[in-house]
PDB file of N, CA and C in Angstrom:
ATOM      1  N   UNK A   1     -68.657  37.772   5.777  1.00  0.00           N
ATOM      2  CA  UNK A   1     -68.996  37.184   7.063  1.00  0.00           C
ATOM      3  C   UNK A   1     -67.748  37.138   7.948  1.00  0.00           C
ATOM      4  N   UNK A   2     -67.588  37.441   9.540  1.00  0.00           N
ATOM      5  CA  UNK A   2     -66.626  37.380  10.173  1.00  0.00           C
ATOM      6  C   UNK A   2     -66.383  36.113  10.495  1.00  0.00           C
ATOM      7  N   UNK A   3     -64.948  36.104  10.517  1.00  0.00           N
ATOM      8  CA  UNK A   3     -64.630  34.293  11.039  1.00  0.00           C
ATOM      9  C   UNK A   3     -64.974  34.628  12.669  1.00  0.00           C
ATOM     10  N   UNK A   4     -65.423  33.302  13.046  1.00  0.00           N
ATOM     11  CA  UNK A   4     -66.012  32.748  14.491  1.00  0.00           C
ATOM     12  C   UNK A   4     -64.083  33.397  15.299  1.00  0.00           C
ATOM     13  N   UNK A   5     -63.765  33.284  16.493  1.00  0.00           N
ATOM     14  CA  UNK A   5     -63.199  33.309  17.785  1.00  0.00           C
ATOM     15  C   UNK A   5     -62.417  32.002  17.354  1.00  0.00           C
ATOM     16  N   UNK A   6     -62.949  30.859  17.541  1.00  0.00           N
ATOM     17  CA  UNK A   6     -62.420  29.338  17.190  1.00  0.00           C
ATOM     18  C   UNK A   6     -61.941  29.537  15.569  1.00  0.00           C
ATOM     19  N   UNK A   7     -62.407  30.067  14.820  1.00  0.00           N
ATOM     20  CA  UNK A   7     -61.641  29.857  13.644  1.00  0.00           C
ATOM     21  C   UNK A   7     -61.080  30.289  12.826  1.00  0.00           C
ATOM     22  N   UNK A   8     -60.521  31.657  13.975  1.00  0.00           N
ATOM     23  CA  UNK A   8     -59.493  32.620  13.854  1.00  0.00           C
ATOM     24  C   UNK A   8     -58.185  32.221  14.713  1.00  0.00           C
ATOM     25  N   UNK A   9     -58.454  31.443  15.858  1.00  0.00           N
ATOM     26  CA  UNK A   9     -57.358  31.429  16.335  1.00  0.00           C
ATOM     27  C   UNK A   9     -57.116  29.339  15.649  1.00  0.00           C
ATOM     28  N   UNK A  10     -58.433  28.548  15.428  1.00  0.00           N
ATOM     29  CA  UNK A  10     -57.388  27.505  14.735  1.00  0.00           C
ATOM     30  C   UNK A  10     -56.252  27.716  13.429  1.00  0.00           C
ATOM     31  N   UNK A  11     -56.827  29.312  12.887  1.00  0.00           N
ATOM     32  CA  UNK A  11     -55.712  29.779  11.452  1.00  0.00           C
ATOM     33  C   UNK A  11     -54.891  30.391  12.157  1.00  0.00           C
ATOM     34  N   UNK A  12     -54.657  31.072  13.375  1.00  0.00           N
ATOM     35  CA  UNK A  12     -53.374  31.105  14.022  1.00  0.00           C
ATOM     36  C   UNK A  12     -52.506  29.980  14.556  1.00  0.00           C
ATOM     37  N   UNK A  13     -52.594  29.112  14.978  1.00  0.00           N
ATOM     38  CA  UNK A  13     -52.103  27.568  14.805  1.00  0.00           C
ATOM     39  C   UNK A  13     -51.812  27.218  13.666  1.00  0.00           C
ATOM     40  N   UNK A  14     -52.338  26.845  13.406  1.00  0.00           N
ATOM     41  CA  UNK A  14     -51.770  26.013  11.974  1.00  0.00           C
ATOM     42  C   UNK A  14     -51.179  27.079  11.050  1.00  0.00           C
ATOM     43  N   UNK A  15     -51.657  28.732  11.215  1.00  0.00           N
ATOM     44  CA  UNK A  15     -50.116  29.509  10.661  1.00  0.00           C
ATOM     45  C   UNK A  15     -48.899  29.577  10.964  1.00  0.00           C
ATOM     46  N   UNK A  16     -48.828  29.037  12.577  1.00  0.00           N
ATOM     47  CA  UNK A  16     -47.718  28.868  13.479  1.00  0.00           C
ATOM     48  C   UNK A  16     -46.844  27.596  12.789  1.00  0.00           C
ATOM     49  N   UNK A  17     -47.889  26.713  12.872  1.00  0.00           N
ATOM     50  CA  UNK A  17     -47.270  25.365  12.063  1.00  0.00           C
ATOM     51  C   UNK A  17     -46.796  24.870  10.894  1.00  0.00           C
ATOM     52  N   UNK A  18     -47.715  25.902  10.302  1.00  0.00           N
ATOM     53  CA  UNK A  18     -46.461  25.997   8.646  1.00  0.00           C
ATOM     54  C   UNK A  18     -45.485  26.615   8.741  1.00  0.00           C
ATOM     55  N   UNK A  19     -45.348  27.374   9.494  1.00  0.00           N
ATOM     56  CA  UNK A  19     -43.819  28.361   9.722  1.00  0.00           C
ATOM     57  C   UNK A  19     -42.776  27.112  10.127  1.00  0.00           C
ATOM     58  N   UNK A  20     -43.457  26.506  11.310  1.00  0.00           N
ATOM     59  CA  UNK A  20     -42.552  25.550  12.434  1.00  0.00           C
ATOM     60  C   UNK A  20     -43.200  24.517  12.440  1.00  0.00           C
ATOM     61  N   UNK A  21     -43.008  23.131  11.203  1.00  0.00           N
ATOM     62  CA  UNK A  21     -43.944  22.127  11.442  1.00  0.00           C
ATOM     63  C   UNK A  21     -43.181  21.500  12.501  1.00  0.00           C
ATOM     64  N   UNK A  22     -41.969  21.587  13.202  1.00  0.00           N
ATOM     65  CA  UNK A  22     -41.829  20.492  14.390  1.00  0.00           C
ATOM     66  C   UNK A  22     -42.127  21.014  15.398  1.00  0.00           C
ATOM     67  N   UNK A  23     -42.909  21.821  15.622  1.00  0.00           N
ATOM     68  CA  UNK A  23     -43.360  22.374  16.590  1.00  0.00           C
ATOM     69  C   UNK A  23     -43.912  21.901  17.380  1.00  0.00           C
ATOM     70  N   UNK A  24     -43.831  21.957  19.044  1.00  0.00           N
ATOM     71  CA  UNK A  24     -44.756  21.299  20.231  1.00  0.00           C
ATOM     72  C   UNK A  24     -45.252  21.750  20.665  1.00  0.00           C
ATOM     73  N   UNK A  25     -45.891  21.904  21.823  1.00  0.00           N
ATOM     74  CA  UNK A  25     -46.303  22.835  23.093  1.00  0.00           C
ATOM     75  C   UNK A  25     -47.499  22.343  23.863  1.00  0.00           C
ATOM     76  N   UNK A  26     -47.662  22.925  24.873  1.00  0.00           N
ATOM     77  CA  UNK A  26     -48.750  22.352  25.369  1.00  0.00           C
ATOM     78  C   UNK A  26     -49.703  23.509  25.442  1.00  0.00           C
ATOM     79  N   UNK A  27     -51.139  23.796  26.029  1.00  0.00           N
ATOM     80  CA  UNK A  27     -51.979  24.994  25.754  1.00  0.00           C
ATOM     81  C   UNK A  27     -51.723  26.347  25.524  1.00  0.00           C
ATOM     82  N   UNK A  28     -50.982  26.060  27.130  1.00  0.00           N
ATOM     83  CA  UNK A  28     -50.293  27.300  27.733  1.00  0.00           C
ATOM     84  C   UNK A  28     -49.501  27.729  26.948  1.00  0.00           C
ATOM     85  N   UNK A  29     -48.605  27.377  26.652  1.00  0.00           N
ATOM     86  CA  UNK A  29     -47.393  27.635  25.654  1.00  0.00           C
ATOM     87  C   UNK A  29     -47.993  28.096  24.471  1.00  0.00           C
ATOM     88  N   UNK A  30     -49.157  27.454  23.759  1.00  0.00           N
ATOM     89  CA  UNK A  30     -49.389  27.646  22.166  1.00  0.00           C
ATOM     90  C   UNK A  30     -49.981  29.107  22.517  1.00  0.00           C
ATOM     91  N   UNK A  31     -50.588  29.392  23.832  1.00  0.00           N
ATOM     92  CA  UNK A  31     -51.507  30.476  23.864  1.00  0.00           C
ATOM     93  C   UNK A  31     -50.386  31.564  24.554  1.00  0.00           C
ATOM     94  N   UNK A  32     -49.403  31.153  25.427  1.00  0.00           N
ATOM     95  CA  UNK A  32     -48.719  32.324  25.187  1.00  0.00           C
ATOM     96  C   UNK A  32     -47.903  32.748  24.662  1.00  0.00           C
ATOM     97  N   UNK A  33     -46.879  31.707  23.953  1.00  0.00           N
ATOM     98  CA  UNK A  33     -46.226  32.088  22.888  1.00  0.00           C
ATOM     99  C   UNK A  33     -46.266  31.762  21.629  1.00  0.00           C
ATOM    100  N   UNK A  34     -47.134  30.591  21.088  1.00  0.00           N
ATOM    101  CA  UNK A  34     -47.436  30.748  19.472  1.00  0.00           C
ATOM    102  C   UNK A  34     -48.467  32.081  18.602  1.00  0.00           C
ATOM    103  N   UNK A  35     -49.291  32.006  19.492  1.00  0.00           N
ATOM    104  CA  UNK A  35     -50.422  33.084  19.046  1.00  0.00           C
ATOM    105  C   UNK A  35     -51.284  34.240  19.846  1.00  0.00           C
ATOM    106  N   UNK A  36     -50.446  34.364  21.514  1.00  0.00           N
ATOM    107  CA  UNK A  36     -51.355  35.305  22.181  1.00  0.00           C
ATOM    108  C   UNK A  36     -52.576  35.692  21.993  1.00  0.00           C
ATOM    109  N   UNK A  37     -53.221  34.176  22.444  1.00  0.00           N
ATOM    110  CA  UNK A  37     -54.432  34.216  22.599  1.00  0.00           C
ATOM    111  C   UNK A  37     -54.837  33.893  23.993  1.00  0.00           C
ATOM    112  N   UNK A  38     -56.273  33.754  24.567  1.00  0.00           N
ATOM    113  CA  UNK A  38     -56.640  33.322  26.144  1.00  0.00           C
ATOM    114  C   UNK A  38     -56.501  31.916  25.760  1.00  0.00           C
ATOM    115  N   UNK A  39     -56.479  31.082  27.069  1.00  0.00           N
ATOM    116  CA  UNK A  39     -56.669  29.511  26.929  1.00  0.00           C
ATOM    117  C   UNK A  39     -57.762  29.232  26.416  1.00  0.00           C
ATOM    118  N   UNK A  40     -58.933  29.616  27.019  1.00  0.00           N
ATOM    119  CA  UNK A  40     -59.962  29.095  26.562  1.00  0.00           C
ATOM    120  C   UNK A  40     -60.358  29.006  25.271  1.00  0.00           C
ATOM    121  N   UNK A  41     -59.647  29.767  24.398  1.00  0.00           N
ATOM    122  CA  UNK A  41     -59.829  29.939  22.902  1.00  0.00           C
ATOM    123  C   UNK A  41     -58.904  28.568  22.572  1.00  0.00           C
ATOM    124  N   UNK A  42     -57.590  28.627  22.678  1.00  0.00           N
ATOM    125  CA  UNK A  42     -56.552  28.010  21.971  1.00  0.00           C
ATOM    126  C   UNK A  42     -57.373  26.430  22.552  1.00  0.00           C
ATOM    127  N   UNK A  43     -57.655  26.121  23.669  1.00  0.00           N
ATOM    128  CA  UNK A  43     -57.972  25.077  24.357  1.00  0.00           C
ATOM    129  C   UNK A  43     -59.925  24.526  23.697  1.00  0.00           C
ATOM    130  N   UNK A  44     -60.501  25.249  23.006  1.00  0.00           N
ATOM    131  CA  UNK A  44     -61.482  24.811  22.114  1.00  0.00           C
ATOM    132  C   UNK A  44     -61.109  24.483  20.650  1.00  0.00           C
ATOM    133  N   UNK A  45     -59.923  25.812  20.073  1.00  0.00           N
ATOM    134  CA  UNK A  45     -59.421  25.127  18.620  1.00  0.00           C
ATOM    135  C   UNK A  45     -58.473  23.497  18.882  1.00  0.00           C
ATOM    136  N   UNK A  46     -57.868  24.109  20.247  1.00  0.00           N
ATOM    137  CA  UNK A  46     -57.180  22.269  19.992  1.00  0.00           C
ATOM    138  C   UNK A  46     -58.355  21.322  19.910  1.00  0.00           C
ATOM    139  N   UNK A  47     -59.229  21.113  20.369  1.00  0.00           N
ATOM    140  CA  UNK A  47     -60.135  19.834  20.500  1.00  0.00           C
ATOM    141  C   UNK A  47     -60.442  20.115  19.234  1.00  0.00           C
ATOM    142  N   UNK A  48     -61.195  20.997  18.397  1.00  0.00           N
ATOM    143  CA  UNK A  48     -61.386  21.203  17.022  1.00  0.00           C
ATOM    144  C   UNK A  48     -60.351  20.499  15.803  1.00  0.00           C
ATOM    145  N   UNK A  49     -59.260  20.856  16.011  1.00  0.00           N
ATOM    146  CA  UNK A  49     -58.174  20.521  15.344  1.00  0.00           C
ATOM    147  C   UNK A  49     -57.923  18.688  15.527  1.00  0.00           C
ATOM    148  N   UNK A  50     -57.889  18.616  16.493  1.00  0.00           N
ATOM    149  CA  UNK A  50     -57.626  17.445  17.345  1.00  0.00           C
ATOM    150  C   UNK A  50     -58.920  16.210  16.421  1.00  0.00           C
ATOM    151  N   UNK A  51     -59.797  16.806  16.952  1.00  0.00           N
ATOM    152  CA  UNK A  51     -61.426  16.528  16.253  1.00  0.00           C
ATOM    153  C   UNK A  51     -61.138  16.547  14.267  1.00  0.00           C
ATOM    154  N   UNK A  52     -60.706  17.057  13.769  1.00  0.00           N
ATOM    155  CA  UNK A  52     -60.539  17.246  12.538  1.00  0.00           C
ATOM    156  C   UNK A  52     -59.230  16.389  11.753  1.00  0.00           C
ATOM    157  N   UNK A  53     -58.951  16.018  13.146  1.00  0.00           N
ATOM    158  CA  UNK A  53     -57.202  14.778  12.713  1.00  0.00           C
ATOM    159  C   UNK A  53     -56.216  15.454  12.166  1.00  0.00           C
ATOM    160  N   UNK A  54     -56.020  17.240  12.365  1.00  0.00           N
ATOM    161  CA  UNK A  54     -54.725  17.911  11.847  1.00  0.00           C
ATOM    162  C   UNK A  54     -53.599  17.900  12.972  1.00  0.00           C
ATOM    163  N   UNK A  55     -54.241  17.602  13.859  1.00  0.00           N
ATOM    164  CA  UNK A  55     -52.811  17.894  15.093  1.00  0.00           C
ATOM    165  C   UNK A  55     -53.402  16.593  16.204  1.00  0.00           C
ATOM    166  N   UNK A  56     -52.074  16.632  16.789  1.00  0.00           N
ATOM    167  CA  UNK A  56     -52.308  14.778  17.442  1.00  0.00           C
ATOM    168  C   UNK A  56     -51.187  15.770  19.005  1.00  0.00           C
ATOM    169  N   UNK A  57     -52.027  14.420  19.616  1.00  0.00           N
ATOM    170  CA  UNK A  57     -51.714  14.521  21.394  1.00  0.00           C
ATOM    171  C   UNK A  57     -50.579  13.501  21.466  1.00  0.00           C
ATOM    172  N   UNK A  58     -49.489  14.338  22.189  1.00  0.00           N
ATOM    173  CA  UNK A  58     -48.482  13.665  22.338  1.00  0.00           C
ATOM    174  C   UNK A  58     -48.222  13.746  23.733  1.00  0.00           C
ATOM    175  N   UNK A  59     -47.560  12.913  24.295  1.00  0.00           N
ATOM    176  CA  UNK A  59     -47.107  12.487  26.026  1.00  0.00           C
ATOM    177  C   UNK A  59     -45.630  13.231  25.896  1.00  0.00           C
ATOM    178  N   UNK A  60     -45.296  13.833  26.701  1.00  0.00           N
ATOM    179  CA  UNK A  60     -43.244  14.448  27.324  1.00  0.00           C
ATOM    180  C   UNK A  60     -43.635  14.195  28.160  1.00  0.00           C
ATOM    181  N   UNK A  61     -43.233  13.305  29.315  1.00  0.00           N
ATOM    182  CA  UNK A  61     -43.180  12.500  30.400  1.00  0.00           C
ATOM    183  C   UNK A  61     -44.890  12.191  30.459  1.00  0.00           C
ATOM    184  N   UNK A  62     -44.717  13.642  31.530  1.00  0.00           N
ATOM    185  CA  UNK A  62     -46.377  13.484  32.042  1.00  0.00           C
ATOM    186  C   UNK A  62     -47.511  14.796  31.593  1.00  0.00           C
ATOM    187  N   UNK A  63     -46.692  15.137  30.662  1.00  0.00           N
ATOM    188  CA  UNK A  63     -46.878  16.584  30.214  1.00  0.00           C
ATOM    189  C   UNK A  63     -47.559  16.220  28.798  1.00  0.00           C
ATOM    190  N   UNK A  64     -48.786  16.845  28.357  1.00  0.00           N
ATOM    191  CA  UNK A  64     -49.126  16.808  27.241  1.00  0.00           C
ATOM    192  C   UNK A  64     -48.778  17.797  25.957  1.00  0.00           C
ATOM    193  N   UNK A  65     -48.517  17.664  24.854  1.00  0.00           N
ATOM    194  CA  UNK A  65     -48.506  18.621  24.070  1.00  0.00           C
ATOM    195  C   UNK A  65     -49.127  18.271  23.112  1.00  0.00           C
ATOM    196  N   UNK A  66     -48.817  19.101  22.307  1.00  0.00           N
ATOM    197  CA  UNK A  66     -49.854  19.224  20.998  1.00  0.00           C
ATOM    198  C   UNK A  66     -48.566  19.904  19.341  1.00  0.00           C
ATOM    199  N   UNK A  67     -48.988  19.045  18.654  1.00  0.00           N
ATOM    200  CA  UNK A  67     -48.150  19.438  17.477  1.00  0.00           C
ATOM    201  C   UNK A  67     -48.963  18.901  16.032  1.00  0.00           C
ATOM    202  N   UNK A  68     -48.233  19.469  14.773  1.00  0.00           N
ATOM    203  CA  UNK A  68     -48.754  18.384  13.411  1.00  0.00           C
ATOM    204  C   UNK A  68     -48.848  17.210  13.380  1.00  0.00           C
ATOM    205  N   UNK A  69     -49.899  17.159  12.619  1.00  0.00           N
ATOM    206  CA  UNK A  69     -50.263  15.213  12.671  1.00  0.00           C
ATOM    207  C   UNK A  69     -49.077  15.214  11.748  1.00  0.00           C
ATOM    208  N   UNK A  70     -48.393  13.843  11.536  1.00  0.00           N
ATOM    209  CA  UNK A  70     -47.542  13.564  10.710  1.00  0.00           C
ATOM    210  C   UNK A  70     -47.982  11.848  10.290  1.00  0.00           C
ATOM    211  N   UNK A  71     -47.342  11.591   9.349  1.00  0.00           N
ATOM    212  CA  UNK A  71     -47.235   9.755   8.874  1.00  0.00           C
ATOM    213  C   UNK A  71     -46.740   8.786  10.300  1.00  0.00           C
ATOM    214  N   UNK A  72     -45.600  10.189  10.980  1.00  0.00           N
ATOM    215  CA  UNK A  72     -44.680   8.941  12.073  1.00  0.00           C
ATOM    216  C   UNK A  72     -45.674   9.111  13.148  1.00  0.00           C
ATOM    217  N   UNK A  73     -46.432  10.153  13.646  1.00  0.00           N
ATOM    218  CA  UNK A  73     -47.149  10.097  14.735  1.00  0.00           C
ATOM    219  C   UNK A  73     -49.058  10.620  14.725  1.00  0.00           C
ATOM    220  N   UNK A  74     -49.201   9.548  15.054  1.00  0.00           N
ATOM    221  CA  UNK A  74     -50.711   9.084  15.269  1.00  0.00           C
ATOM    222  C   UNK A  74     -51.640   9.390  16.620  1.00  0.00           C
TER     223      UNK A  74
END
């Protein structure tokens, strides 16, 4: 069976993230430089991921990103 669009590019993320667990970024960034993918893809696996409690929303000023859930951040 082929993996779905969403759950090919959430195993590009989180392949990104075992390489680089301190890794940040915000959509844009994960989609153009973690995994060259479109937004709209990377921007449905985040809510997925997000939704699944592996990766957590973090604030840089006013800027959102996205990285590994960890123990220190919730």
């Amino acid at each position: 069976m082929m993996k779905s669009s969403t759950q090919e590019t959430k195993g590009l993320i989180l392949g990104y993230l075992k390489r680089f667990p301190e890794a940040k970024d915000t959509p844009e960034g994960i989609a153009d430089w973690w995994i060259d993918k479109n937004m709209q893809e990377v921007a449905i696996a985040i809510r997925e991921l997000l939704r699944e409690n592996i990766i957590c929303e973090m604030n840089l000023g006013s800027t959102k990103v996205y990285g590994l859930k960890t123990v220190g951040n919730s």
